[in-house]
Protein backbone atom coordinates (compact mmCIF):
# COMPACT_ATOMS: atom_id res chain seq x y z
CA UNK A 1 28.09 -9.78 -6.75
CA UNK A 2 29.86 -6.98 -7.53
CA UNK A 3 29.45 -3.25 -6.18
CA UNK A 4 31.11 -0.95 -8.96
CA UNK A 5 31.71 2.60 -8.17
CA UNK A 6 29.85 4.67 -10.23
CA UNK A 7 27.13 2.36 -11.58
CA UNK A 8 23.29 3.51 -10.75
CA UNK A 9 21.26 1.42 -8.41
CA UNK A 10 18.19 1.39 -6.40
CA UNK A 11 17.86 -0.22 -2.77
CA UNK A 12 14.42 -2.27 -2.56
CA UNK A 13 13.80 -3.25 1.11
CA UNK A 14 10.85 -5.69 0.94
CA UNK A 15 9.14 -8.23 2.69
CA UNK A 16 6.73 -10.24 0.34
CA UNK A 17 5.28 -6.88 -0.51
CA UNK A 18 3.61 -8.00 -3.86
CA UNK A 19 4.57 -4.97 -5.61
CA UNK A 20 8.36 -5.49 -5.09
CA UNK A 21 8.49 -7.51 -7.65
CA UNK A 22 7.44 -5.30 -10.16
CA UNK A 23 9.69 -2.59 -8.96
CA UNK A 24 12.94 -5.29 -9.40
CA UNK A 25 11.70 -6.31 -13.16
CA UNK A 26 10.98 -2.45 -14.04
CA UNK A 27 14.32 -0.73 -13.19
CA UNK A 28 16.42 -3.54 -14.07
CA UNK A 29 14.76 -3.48 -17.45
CA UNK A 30 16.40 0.14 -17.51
CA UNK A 31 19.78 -0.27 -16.91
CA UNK A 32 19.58 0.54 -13.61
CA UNK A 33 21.16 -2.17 -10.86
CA UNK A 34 18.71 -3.45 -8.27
CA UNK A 35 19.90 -4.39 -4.26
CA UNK A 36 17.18 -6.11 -2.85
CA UNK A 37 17.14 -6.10 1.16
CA UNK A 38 14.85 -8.31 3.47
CA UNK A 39 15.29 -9.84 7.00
CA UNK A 40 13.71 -13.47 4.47
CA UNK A 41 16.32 -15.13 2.59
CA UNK A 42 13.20 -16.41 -0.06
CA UNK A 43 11.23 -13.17 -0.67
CA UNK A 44 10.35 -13.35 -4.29
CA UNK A 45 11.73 -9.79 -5.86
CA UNK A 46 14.88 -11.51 -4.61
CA UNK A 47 14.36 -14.69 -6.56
CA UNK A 48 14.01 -12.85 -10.14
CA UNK A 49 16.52 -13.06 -12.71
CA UNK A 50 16.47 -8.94 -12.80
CA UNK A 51 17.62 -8.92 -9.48
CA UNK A 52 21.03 -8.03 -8.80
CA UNK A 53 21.89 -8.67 -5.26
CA UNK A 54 20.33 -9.29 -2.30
CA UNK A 55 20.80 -8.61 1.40
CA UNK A 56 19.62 -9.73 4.88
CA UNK A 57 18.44 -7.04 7.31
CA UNK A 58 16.56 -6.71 10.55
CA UNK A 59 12.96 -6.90 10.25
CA UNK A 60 11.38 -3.25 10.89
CA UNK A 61 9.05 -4.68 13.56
CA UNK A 62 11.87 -6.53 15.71
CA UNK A 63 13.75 -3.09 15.97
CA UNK A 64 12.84 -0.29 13.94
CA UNK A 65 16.15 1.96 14.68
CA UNK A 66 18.18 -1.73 13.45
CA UNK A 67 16.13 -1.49 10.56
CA UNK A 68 17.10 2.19 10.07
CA UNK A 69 21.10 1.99 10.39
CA UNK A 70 20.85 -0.87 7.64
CA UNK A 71 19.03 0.87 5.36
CA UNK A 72 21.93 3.74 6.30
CA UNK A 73 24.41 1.55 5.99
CA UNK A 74 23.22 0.40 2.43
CA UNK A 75 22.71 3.94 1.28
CA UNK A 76 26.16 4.90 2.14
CA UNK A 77 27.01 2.94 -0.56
CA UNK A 78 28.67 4.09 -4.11
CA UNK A 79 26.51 2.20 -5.88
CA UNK A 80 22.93 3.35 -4.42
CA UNK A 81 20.96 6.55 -5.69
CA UNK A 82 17.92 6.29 -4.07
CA UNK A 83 15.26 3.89 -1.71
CA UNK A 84 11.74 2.85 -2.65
CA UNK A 85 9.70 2.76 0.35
CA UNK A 86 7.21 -0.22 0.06
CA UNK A 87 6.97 -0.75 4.10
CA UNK A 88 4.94 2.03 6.31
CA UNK A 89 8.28 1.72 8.30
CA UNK A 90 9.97 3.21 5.11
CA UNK A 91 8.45 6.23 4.77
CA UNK A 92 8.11 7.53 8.15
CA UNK A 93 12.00 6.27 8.63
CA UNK A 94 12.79 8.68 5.81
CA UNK A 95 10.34 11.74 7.21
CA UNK A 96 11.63 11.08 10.95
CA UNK A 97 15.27 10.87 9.81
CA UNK A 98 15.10 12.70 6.34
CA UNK A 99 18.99 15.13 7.49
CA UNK A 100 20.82 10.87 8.17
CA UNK A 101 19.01 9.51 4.91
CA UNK A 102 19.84 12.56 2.65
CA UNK A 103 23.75 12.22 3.03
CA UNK A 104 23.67 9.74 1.19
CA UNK A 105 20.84 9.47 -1.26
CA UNK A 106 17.81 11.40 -2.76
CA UNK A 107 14.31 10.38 -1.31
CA UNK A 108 10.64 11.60 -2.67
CA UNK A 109 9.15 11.51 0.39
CA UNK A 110 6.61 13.80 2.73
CA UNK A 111 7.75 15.95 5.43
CA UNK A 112 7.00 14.75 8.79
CA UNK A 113 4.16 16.96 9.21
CA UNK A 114 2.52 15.86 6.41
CA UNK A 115 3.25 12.18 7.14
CA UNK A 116 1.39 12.49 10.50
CA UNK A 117 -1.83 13.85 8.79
CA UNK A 118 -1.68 10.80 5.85
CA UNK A 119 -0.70 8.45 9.12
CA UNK A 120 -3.64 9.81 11.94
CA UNK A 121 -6.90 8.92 9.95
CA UNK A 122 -8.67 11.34 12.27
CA UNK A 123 -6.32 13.81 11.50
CA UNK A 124 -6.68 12.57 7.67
CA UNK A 125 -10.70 12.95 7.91
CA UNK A 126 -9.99 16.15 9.01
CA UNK A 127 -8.10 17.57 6.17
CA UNK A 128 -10.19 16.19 3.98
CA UNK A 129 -13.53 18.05 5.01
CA UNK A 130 -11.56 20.84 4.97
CA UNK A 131 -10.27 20.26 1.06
CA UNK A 132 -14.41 19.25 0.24
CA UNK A 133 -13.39 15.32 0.00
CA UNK A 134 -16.11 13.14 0.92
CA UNK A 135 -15.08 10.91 3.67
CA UNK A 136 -16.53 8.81 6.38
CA UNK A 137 -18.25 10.15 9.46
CA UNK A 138 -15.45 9.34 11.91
CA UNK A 139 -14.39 9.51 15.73
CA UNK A 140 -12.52 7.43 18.51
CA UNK A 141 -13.95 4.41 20.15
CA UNK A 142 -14.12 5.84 23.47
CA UNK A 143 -16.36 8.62 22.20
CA UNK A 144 -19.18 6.07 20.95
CA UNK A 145 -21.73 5.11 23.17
CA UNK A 146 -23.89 2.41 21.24
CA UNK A 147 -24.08 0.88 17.69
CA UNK A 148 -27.28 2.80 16.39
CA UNK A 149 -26.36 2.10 12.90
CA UNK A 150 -23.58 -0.29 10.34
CA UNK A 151 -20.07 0.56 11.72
CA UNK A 152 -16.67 -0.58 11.20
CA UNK A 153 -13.70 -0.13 13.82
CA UNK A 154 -10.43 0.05 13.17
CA UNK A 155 -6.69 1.26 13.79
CA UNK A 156 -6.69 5.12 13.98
CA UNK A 157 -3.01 5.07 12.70
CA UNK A 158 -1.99 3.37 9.24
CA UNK A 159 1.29 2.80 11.55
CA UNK A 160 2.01 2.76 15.18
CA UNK A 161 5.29 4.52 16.08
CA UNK A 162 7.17 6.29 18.66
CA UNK A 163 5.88 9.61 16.96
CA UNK A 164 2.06 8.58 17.51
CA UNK A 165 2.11 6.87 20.56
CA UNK A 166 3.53 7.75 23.67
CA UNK A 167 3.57 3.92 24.87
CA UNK A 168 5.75 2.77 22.25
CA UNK A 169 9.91 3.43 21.57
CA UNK A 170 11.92 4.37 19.37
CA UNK A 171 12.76 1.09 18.58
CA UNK A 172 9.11 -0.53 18.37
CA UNK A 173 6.51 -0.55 15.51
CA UNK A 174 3.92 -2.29 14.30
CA UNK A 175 0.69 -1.90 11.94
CA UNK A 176 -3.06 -3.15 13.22
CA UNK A 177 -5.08 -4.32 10.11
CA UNK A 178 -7.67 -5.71 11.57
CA UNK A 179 -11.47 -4.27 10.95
CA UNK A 180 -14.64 -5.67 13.06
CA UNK A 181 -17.80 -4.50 11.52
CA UNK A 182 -21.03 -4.23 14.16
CA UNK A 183 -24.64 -3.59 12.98
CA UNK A 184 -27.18 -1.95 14.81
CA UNK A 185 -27.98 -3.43 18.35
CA UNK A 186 -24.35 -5.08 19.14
CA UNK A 187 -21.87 -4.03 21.60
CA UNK A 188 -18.89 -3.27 21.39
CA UNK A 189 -16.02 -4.87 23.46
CA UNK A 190 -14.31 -1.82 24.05
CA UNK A 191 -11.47 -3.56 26.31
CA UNK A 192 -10.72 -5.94 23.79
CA UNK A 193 -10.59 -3.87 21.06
CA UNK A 194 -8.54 -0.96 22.23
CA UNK A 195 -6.09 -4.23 23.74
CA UNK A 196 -5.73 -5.67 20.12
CA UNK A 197 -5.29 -2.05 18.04
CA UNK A 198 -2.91 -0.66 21.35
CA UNK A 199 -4.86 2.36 21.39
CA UNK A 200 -7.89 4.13 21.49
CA UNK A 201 -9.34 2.99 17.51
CA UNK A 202 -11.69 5.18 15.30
CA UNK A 203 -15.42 4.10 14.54
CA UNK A 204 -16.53 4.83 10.95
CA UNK A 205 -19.89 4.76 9.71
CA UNK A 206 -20.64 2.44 7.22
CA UNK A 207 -20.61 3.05 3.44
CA UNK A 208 -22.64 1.27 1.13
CA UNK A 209 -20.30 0.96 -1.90
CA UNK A 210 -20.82 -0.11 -5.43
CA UNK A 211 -17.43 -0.71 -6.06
CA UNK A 212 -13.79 0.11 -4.87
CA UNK A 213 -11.19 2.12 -6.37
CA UNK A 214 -7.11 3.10 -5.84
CA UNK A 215 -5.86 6.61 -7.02
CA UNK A 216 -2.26 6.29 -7.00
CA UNK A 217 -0.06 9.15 -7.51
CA UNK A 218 3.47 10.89 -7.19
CA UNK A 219 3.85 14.07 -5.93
CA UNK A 220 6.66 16.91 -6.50
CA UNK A 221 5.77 19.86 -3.32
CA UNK A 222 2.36 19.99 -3.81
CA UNK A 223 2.32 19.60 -7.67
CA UNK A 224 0.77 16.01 -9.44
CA UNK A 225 3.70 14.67 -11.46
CA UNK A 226 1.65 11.23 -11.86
CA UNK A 227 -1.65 9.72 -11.16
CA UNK A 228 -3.26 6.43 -12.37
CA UNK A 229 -6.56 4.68 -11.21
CA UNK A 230 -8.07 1.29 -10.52
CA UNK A 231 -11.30 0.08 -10.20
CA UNK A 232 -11.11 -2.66 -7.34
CA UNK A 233 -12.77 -5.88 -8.46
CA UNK A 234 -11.70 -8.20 -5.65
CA UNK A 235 -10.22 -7.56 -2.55
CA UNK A 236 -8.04 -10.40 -0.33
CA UNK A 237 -11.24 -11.16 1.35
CA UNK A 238 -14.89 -11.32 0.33
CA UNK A 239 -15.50 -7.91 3.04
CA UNK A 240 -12.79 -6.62 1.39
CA UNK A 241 -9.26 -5.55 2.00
CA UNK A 242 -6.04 -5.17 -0.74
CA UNK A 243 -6.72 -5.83 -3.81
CA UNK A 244 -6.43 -8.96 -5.86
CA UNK A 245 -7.82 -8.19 -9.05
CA UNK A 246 -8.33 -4.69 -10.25
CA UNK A 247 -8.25 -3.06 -13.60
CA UNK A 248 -6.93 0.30 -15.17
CA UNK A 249 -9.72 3.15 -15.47
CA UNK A 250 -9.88 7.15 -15.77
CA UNK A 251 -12.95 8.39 -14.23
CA UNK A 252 -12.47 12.10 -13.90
CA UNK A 253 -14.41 13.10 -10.58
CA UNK A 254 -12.33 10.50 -8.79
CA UNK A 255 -9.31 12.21 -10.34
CA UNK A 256 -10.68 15.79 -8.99
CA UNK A 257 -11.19 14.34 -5.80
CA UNK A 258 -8.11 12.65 -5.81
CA UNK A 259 -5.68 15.64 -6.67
CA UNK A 260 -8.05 17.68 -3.98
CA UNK A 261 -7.08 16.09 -0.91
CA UNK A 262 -3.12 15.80 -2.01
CA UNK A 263 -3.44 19.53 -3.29
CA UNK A 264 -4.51 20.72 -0.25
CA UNK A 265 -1.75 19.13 1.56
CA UNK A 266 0.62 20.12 -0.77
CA UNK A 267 1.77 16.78 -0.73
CA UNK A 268 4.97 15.42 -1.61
CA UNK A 269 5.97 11.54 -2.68
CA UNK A 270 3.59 8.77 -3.55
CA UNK A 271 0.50 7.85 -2.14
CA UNK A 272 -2.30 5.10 -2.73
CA UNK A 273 -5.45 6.58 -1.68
CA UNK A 274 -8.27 4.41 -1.27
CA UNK A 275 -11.67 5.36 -2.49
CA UNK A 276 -15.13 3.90 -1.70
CA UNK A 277 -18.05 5.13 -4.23
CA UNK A 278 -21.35 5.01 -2.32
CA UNK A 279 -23.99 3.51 -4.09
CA UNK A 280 -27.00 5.94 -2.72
CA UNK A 281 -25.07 8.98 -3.56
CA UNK A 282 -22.22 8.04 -6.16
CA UNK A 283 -19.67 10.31 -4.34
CA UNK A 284 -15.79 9.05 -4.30
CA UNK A 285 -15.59 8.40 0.04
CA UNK A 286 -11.90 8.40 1.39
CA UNK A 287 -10.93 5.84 3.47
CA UNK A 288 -7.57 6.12 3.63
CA UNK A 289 -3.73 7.00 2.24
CA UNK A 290 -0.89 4.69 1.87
CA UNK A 291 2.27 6.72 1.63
CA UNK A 292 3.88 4.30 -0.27
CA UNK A 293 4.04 1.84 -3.37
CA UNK A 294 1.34 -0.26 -2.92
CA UNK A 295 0.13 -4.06 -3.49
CA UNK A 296 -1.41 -3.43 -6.65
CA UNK A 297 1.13 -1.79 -8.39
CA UNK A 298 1.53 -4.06 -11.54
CA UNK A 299 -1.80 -3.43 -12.63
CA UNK A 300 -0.28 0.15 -13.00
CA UNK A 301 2.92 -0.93 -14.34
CA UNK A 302 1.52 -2.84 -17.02
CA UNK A 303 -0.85 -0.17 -17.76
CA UNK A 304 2.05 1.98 -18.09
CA UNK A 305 1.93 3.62 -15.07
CA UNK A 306 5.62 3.13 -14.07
CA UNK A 307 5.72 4.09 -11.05
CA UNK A 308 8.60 2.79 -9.27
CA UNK A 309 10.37 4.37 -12.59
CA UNK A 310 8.89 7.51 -12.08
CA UNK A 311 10.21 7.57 -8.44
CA UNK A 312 13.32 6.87 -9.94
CA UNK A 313 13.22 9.92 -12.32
CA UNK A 314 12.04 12.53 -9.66
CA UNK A 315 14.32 11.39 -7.34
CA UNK A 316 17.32 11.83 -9.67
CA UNK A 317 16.49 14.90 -10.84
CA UNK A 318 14.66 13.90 -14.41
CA UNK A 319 11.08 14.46 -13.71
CA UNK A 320 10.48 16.05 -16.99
CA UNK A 321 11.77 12.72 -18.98
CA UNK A 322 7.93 11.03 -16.69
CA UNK A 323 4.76 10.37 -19.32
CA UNK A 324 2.49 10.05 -16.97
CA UNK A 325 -0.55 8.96 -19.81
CA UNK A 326 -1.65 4.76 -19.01
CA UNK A 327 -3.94 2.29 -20.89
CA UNK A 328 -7.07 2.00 -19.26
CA UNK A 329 -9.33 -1.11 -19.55
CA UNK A 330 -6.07 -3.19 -18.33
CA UNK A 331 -6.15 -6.15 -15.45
CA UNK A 332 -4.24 -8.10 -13.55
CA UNK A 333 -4.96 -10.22 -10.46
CA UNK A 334 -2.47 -11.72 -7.59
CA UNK A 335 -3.10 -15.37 -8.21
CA UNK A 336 -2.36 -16.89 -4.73
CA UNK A 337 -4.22 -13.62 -3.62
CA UNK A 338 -7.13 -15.11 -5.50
CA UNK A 339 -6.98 -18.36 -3.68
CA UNK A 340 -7.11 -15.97 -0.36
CA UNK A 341 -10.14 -14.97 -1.72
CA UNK A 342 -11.54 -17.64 -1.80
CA UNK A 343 -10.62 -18.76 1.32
CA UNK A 344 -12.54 -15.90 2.59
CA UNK A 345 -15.55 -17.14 1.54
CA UNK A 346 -15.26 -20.18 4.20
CA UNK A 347 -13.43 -18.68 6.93
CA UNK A 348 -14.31 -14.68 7.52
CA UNK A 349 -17.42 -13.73 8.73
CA UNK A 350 -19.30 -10.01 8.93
CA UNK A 351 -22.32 -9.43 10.01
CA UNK A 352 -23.28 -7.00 7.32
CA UNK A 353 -21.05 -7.93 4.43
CA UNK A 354 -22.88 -10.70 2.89
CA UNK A 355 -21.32 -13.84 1.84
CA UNK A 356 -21.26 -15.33 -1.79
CA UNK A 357 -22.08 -18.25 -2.66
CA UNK A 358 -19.06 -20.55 -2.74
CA UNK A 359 -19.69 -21.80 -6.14
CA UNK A 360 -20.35 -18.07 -7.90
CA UNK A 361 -16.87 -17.14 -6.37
CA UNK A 362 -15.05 -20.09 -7.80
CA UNK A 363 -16.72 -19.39 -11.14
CA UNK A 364 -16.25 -15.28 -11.09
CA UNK A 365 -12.47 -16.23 -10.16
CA UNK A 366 -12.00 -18.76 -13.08
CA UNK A 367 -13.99 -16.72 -15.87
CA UNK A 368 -11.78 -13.61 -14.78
CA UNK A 369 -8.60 -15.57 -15.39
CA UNK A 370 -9.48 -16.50 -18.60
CA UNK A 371 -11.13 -13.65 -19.83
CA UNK A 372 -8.06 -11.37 -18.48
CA UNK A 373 -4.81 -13.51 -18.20
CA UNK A 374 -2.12 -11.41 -16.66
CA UNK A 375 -1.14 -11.86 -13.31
CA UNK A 376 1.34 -9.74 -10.76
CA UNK A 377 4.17 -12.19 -10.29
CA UNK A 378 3.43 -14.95 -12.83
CA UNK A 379 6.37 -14.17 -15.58
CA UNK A 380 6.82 -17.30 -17.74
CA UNK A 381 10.45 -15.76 -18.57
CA UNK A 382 11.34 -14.93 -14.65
CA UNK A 383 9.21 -18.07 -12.65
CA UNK A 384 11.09 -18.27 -9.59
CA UNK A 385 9.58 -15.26 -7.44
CA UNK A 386 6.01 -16.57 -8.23
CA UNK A 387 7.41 -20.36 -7.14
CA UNK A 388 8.98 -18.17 -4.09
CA UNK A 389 5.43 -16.71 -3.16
CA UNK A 390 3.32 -19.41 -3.65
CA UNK A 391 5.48 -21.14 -1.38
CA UNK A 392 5.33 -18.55 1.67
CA UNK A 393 1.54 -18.27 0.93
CA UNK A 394 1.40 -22.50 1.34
CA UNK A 395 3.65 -22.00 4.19
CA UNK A 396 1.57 -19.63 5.92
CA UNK A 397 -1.74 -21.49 5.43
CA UNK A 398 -0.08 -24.69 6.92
């Protein structure tokens, strides 16, 4: 492919980030050219007719400061205006090294002050009592003495890094996902768990949720250029976890809430906050803040939320061409996220999550799909990166 001087592009590192896809088909769709990187030679964005060109580069987790100098190498180039950060790694790469990054391109991204508070959910928790969020009663592992109630442990950083943790490098990263939930009486296996999270994690208490919601938003130094919403209908796994299938809503108290916690932080960039709304008291709880696109980002794009287009705009200097309105009422599921679902149902376990019935999980999955066919990656005039991640997802489950 060729690299003409002078020609407007955007650099999409990706894994099989299932929003990467979306980003590819929007900008393309705009004139504007799209490099797709990856250290996989079949990640789907790559696969799509709107893609461009595609690179190899280190994986972020084998060496993060490799990762870096290809991503610096890449912007260097004539042809590349700007970076959408889809990884953790991206992000805090651009806060950490924001003076190497900026010499060659524009980035919308948070200082890394800022980045640290979104990154440390006690620090997060914090800052959110202080703006009068709702959030979780929260504190380390080691300061828990017994389960006297529903609690969930997990990683206290949304990425472990150099800047977080004095046992890892420069060069090493890494993100713990995984959740245990404990109900009154247990015990925890503190050894265990502060061996798989490498740290000291956070307990949380419990929240009782009637359903799950994603305010997503872009940020210009403090002031809301963007927001959009989702109500989350299924997660990747019955107890929960990224979404699936969602759909397009405006609720305003979960806006308010939403804009309060970035406000107060005077945020700058995007962010995917999640939100819990507890059935006792109704309130909007924060859980956490992805400083990133996220995996349910074409439910947003096709509800007109154009986000990785808005990026694009802010980041070149056009903010005031964004209309940030959206359609609400609008759904879209990740099929082969679906099946995960429903592999859920047979293989993950919680002892205060309960289980559906196999059969009502089939059925809400099928009725969904009919009632609201549009899917993430399913384009009947661009097939290949839904072949491509159906394939990795088969792969994976061998």
């Amino acid at each position: 492919m060729s690299t003409d001087v002078g020609v407007d592009g955007v650099l999409i590192p990706t894994g099989f980030d299932p929003g990467s896809y979306s980003c590819v088909r929007s900008l393309s769709r705009r004139g504007i050219r799209t490099l797709v990187a990856s250290q996989y030679d079949s990640v789907p964005a790559a696969g799509s007719r709107f893609c461009d060109e595609f690179v190899r580069i280190p994986a972020p987790n084998d060496d993060l400061l490799a990762y870096r100098d290809a991503l610096l190498q890449l912007a260097a180039r004539k042809d590349v205006t700007t970076i959408l950060p889809l990884r953790p790694q991206d992000t805090y790469l651009f806060s950490l090294y924001e003076s190497l990054f900026e010499e060659h391109v524009s980035l919308v991204t948070p200082p890394m002050e800022t980045l640290r508070t979104v990154h440390d959910r006690v620090l997060l928790v914090e800052a959110a009592e202080s703006a009068g969020v709702p959030v979780p009663e929260t504190c380390l592992l080691s300061d828990v003495e017994r389960v006297d109630r529903k609690l969930i442990v997990k990683s206290r950083y949304n990425l472990l890094a150099s800047e977080y943790l004095d046992s890892y490098s420069e060069r090493e990263s890494a993100t713990a996902k995984a959740v245990s939930h404990y109900r009154p009486g247990d015990e925890f296996d503190r050894e265990s768990l502060t061996e798989e999270m490498g740290h000291d994690p956070i307990v949380q208490e419990y929240i009782p949720s009637s359903d799950e919601y994603v305010f997503g938003a872009l940020y210009d130094h403090g002031q809301a250029v963007a927001t959009f919403q989702h109500r989350q209908i299924r997660g990747d796994s019955y107890t929960g976890g990224g979404g699936v299938y969602r759909k397009s809503v405006d609720i305003p108290e979960l806006e308010r809430v939403g804009r309060q916690i970035l406000d107060s932080i005077e945020y700058h960039g995007l962010a995917c906050i999640e939100y819990m709304r507890h059935e006792e008291t109704d309130e909007f709880v924060l859980t956490e803040i992805n400083p990133r696109l996220w995996q349910s980002l074409p439910c947003a794009v096709r509800g007109g939320a154009d986000f990785p287009w808005y990026y694009w705009l802010l980041a070149t200097g056009q903010s005031d061409m964004i209309d940030p309105h959206y359609e609400v009422g609008v759904g879209s599921h990740l099929l082969y996220g679906e099946f995960g679902h429903l592999r859920s149902v047979f293989t993950d376990d919680s002892p205060i999550v309960s289980r559906p019935s196999a059969r009502g999980a089939v059925w809400e999955i099928v009725q969904s799909c009919y009632d609201d066919p549009h899917f993430d990656n399913l384009r009947f005039d661009d097939p290949r990166p839904f072949v491509r991640g159906l394939g990795h997802v088969l792969k994976k489950g061998k």
